[in-house]
Protein backbone atom coordinates (compact mmCIF):
# COMPACT_ATOMS: atom_id res chain seq x y z
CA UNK A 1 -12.25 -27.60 22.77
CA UNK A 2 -10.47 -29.92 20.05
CA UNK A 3 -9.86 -27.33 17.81
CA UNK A 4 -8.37 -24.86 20.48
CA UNK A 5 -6.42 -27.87 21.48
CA UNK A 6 -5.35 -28.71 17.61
CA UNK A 7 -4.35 -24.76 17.76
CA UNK A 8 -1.98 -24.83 20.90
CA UNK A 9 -0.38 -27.76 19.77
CA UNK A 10 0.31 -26.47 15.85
CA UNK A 11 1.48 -22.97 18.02
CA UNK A 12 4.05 -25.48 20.38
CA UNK A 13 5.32 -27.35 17.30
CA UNK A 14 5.60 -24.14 15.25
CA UNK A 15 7.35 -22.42 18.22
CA UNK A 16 9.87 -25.68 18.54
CA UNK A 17 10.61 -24.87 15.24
CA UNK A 18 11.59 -21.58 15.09
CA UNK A 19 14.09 -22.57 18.34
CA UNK A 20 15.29 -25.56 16.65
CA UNK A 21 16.76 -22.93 14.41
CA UNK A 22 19.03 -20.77 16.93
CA UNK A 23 19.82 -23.67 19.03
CA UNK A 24 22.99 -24.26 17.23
CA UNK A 25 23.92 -21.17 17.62
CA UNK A 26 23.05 -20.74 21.17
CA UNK A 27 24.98 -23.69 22.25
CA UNK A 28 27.71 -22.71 20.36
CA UNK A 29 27.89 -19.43 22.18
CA UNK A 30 27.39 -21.21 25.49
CA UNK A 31 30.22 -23.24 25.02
CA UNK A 32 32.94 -21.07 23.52
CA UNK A 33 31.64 -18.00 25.54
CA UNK A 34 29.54 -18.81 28.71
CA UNK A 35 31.03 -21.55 30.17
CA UNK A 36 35.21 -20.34 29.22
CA UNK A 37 33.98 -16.82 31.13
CA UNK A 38 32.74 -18.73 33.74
CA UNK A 39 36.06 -20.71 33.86
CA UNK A 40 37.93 -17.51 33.72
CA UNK A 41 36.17 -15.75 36.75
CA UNK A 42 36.31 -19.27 38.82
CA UNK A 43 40.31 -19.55 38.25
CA UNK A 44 40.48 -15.08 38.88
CA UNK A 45 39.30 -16.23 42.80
CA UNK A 46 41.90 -18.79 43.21
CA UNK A 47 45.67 -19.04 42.95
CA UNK A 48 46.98 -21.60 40.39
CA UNK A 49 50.30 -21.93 38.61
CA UNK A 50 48.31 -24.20 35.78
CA UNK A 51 50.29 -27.89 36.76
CA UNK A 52 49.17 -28.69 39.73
CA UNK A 53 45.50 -29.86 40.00
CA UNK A 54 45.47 -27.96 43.52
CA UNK A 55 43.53 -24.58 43.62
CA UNK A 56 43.84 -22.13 46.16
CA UNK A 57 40.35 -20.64 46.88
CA UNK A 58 41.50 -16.77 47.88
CA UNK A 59 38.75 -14.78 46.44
CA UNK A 60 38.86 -11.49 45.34
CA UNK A 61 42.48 -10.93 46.76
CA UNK A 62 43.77 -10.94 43.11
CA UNK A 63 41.47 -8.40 42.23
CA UNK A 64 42.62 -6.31 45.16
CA UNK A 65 46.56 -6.62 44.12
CA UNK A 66 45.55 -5.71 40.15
CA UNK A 67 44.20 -2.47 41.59
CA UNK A 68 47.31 -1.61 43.49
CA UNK A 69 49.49 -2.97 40.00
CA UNK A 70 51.05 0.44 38.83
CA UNK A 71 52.80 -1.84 36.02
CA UNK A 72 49.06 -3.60 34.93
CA UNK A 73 47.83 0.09 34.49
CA UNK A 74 50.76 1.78 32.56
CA UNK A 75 50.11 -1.18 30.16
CA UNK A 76 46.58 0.38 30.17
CA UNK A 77 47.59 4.16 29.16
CA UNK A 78 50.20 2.06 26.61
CA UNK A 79 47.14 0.68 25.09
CA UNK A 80 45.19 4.24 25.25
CA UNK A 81 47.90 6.20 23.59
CA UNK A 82 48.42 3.58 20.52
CA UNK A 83 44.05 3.71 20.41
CA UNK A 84 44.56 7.28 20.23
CA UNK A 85 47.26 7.67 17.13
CA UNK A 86 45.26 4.88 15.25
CA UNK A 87 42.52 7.33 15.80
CA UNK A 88 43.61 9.99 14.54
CA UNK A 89 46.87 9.11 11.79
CA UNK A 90 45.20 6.11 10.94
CA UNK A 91 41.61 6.69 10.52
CA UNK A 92 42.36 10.25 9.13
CA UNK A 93 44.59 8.40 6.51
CA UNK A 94 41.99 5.89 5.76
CA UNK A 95 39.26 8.75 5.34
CA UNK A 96 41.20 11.11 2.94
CA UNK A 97 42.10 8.02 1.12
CA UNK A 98 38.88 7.00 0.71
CA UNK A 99 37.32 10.24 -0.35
CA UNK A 100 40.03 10.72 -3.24
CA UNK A 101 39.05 7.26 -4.47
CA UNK A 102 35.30 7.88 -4.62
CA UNK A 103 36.54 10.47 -6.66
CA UNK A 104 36.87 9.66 -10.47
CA UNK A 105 40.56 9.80 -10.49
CA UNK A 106 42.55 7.53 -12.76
CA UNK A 107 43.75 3.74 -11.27
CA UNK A 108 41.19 4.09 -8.72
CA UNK A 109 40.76 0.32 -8.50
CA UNK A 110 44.41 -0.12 -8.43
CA UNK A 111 45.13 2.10 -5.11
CA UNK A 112 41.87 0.40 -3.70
CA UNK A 113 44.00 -3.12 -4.08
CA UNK A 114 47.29 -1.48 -3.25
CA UNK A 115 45.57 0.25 -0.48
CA UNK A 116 44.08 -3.06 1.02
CA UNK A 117 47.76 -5.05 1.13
CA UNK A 118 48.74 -4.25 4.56
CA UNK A 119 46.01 -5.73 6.46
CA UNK A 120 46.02 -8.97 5.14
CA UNK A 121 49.46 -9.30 5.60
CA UNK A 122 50.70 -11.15 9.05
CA UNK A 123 51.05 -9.18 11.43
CA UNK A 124 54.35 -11.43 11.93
CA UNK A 125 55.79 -10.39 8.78
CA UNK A 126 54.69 -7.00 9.34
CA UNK A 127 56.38 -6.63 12.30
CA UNK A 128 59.97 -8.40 11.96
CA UNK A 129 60.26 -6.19 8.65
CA UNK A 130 59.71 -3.24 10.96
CA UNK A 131 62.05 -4.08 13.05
CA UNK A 132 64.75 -4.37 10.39
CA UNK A 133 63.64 -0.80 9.19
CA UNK A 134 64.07 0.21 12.75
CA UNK A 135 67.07 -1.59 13.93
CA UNK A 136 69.42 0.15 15.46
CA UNK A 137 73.34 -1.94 15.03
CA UNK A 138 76.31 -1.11 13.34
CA UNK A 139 78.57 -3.56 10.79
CA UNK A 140 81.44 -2.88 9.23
CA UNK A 141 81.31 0.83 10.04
CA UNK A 142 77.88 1.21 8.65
CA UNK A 143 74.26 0.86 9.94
CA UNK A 144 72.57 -1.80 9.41
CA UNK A 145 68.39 -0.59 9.82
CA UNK A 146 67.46 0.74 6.66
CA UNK A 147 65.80 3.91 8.69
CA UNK A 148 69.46 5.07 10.67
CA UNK A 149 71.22 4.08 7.42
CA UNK A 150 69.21 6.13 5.33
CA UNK A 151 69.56 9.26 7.88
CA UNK A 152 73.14 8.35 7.86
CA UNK A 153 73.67 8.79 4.34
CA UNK A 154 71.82 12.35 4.26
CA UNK A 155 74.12 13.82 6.84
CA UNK A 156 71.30 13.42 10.01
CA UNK A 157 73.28 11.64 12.12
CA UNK A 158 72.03 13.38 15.39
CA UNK A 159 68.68 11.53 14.63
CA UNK A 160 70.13 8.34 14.61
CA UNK A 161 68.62 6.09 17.22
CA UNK A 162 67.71 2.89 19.01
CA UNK A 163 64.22 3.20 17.56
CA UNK A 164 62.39 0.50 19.86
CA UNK A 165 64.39 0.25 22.70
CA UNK A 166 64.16 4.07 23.14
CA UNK A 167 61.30 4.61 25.69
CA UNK A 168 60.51 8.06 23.98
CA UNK A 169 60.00 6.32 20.73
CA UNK A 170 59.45 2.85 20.96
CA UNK A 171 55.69 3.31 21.86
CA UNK A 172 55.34 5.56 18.95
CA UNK A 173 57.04 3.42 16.38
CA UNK A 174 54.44 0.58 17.21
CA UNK A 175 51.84 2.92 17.52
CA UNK A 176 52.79 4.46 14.00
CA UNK A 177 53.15 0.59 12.61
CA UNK A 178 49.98 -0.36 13.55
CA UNK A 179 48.42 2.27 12.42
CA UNK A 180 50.11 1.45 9.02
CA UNK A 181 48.64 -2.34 8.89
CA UNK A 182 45.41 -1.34 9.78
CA UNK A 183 44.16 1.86 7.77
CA UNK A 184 43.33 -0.54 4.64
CA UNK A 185 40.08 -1.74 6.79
CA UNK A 186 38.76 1.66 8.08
CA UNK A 187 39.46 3.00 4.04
CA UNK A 188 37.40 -0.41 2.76
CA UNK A 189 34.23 0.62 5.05
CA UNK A 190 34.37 4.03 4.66
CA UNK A 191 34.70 4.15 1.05
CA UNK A 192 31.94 1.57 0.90
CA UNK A 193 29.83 4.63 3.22
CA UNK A 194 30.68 7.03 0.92
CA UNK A 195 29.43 5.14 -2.17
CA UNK A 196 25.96 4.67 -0.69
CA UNK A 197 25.81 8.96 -0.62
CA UNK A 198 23.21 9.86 -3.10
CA UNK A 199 25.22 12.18 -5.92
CA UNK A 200 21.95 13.77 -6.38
CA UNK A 201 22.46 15.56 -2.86
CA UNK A 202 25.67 16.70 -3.99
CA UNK A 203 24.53 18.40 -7.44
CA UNK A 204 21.33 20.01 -5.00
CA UNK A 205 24.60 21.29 -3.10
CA UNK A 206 26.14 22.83 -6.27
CA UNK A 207 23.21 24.25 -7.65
CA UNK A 208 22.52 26.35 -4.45
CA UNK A 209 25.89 28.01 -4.87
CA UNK A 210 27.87 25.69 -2.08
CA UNK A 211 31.67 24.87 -2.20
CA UNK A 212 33.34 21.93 -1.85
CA UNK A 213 34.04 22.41 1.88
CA UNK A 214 30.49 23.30 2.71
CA UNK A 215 29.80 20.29 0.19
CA UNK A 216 31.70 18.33 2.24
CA UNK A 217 30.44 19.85 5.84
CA UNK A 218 26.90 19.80 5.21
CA UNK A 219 26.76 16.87 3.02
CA UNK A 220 29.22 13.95 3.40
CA UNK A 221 30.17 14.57 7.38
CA UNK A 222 26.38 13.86 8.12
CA UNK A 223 25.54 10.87 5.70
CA UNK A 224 28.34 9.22 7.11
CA UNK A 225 28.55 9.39 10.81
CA UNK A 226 27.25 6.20 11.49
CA UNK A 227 29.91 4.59 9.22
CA UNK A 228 32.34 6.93 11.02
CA UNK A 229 31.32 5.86 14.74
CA UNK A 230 31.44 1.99 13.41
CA UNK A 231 35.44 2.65 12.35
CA UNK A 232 36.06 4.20 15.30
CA UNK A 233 34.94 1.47 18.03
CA UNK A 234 36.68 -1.21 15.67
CA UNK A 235 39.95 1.12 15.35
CA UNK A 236 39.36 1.11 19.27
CA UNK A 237 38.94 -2.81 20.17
CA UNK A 238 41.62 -3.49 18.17
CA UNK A 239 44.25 -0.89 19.29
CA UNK A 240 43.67 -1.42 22.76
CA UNK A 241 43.98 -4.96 22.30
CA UNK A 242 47.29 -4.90 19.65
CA UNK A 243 49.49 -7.84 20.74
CA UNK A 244 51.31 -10.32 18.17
CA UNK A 245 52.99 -7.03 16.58
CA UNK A 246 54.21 -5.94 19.77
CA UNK A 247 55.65 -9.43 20.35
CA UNK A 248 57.46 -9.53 17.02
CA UNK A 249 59.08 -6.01 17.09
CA UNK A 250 60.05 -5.82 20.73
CA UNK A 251 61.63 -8.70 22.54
CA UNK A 252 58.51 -10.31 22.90
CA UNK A 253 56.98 -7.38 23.97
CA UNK A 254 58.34 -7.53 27.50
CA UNK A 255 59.89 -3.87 27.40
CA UNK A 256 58.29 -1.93 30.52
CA UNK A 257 57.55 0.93 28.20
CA UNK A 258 56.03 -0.91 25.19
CA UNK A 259 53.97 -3.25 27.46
CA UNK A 260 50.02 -3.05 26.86
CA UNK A 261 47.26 -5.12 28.83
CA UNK A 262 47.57 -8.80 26.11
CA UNK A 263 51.49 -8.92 26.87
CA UNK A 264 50.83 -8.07 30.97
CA UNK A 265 48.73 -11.65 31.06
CA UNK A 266 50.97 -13.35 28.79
CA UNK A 267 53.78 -12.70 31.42
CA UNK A 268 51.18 -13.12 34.29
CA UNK A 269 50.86 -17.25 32.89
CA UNK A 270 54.57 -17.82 31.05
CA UNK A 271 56.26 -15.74 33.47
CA UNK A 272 55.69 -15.96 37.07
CA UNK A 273 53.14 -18.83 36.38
CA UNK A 274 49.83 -17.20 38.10
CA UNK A 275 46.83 -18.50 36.25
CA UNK A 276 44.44 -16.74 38.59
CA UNK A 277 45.68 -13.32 38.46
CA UNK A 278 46.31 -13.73 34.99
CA UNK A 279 42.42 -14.67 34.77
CA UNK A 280 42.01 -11.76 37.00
CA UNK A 281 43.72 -9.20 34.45
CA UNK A 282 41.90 -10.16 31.51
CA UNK A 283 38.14 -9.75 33.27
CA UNK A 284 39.29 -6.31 34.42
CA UNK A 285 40.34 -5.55 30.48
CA UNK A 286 37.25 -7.09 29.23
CA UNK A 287 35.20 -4.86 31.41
CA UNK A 288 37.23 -1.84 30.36
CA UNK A 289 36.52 -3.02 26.61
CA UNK A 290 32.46 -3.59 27.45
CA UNK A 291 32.29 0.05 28.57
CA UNK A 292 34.05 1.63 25.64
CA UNK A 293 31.53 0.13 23.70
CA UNK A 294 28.60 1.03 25.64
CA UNK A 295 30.02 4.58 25.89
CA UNK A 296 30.33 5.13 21.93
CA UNK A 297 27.15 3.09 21.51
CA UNK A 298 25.56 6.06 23.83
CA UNK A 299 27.30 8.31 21.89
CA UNK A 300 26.13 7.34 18.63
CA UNK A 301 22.57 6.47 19.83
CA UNK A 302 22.27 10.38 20.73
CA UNK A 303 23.99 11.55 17.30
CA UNK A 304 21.46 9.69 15.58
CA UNK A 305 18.71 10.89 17.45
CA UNK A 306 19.87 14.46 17.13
């Protein structure tokens, strides 16, 4: 009996242990995470204009209204359609970049710096210099964005235009920016994917007779779909939730047609001061974020499998 009791008590203080080691980290997550969601979905059921230390209990009435909010979903398909060019321009970009500098080409290690600039620039910066590129007024007879004075000068003035307060281009023009800023990261991880591809695979591939596009097919489209599916839901939770470039291109972002889902809350709290439907609007986009996850963690779950 002692020595079974000697035993549970060395298996208690070893199993103390081992928790004594991810309690840091699990109160860390319950106070930066837990407790500010449960916040978040206590102010969603009331109305509050974030002064007055009154709270309206109304339940799930601002629920209701967001699903009737034709302006909170446009900002949602805003949101899809920059996800979808960052997609495809930027990831593309980032991929064909990648493979030509796995490649032994000359200055490779210079275009992987040179390549890697844009993202760690602010996405301030990034964005004001845009929208002197793309600015549309006229001094002294001339234009004064760099973009309509350079079509100017060639003789295209029918394509001069009000780049970002056009509504069929200003969605595109952030869309096209951000896609810009952000290809460096998807080219860092899939050039890092591409290094781990055995070469030997790729001289097996040569020696049966196979081109460089079956090469390619067979070889380097399988070894590096998991890399591929890891770009894509990062290119996705970022695009969809793209908001200080927005702000510093576009008056603040509050342009009806360049609105996404961030800039929708941001005018929720600044604008017409409703804390709880602002609350409200970001637990609907973080559910909308949770299943785009799940859904390309299905999808690559059954990719792998297959």
């Amino acid at each position: 009996m002692k020595i079974e009791l000697n035993i549970t008590k060395a298996n208690m203080f070893e199993w103390a242990r081992n928790y004594c080691f991810v309690l840091p980290a699990i109160a860390i997550f319950s106070v930066f995470y837990i407790y500010p969601f449960y916040e978040i979905f206590n102010l969603s059921l009331h109305e509050w204009n974030g002064i007055s230390p009154n709270r309206v209990y109304i339940g799930f009435e601002n629920f209701k209204e967001l699903m009737q909010d034709e302006v909170w979903w446009s900002s949602l398909v805003h949101a899809g359609y920059i996800t979808l060019i960052a997609l495809t321009f930027q990831n593309t970009l980032a991929f064909a970049l990648a493979l030509a500098c796995d490649r032994e080409i000359k200055l490779k290690k210079f275009y992987r710096v040179v390549f890697f600039i844009p993202p760690v620039l602010s996405e301030v910066v990034v964005g004001l210099i845009w929208q002197w590129i793309l600015h549309a007024g006229v001094q002294g007879g001339e234009q004064i964005g760099l973009l309509n004075r350079f079509l100017d000068k060639i003789g295209l003035h029918h394509m001069v235009n009000d780049w970002l307060s056009d509504p069929k281009t200003a969605l595109t023009c952030i869309a096209v920016v951000h896609s810009w800023k952000g290809f460096g990261w998807g080219f860092i991880i899939l050039l890092a994917g591409l290094q781990t591809i055995d070469k030997q695979l790729y001289e097996a591939a040569r020696v049966d007779g196979a081109t460089s596009w079956q090469s390619f097919r067979n070889v380097t489209v399988p070894m590096m779909v998991p890399v591929i599916l890891v770009v894509v839901i990062l290119t996705v939770l970022g695009s969809m939730q793209v908001f200080v470039l927005i702000l510093s291109m576009v008056n603040q972002g509050l342009v009806f047609h360049t609105e996404v889902p961030v800039t929708r809350i941001l005018v929720a709290m600044t604008g017409t001061n409703r804390f709880g439907y602002a609350c409200a609007m970001g637990i609907n986009f973080g559910v909308v974020l949770i299943m785009i996850s799940l859904l390309f963690k299905i999808i690559s779950s059954r990719m792998k499998q297959a």
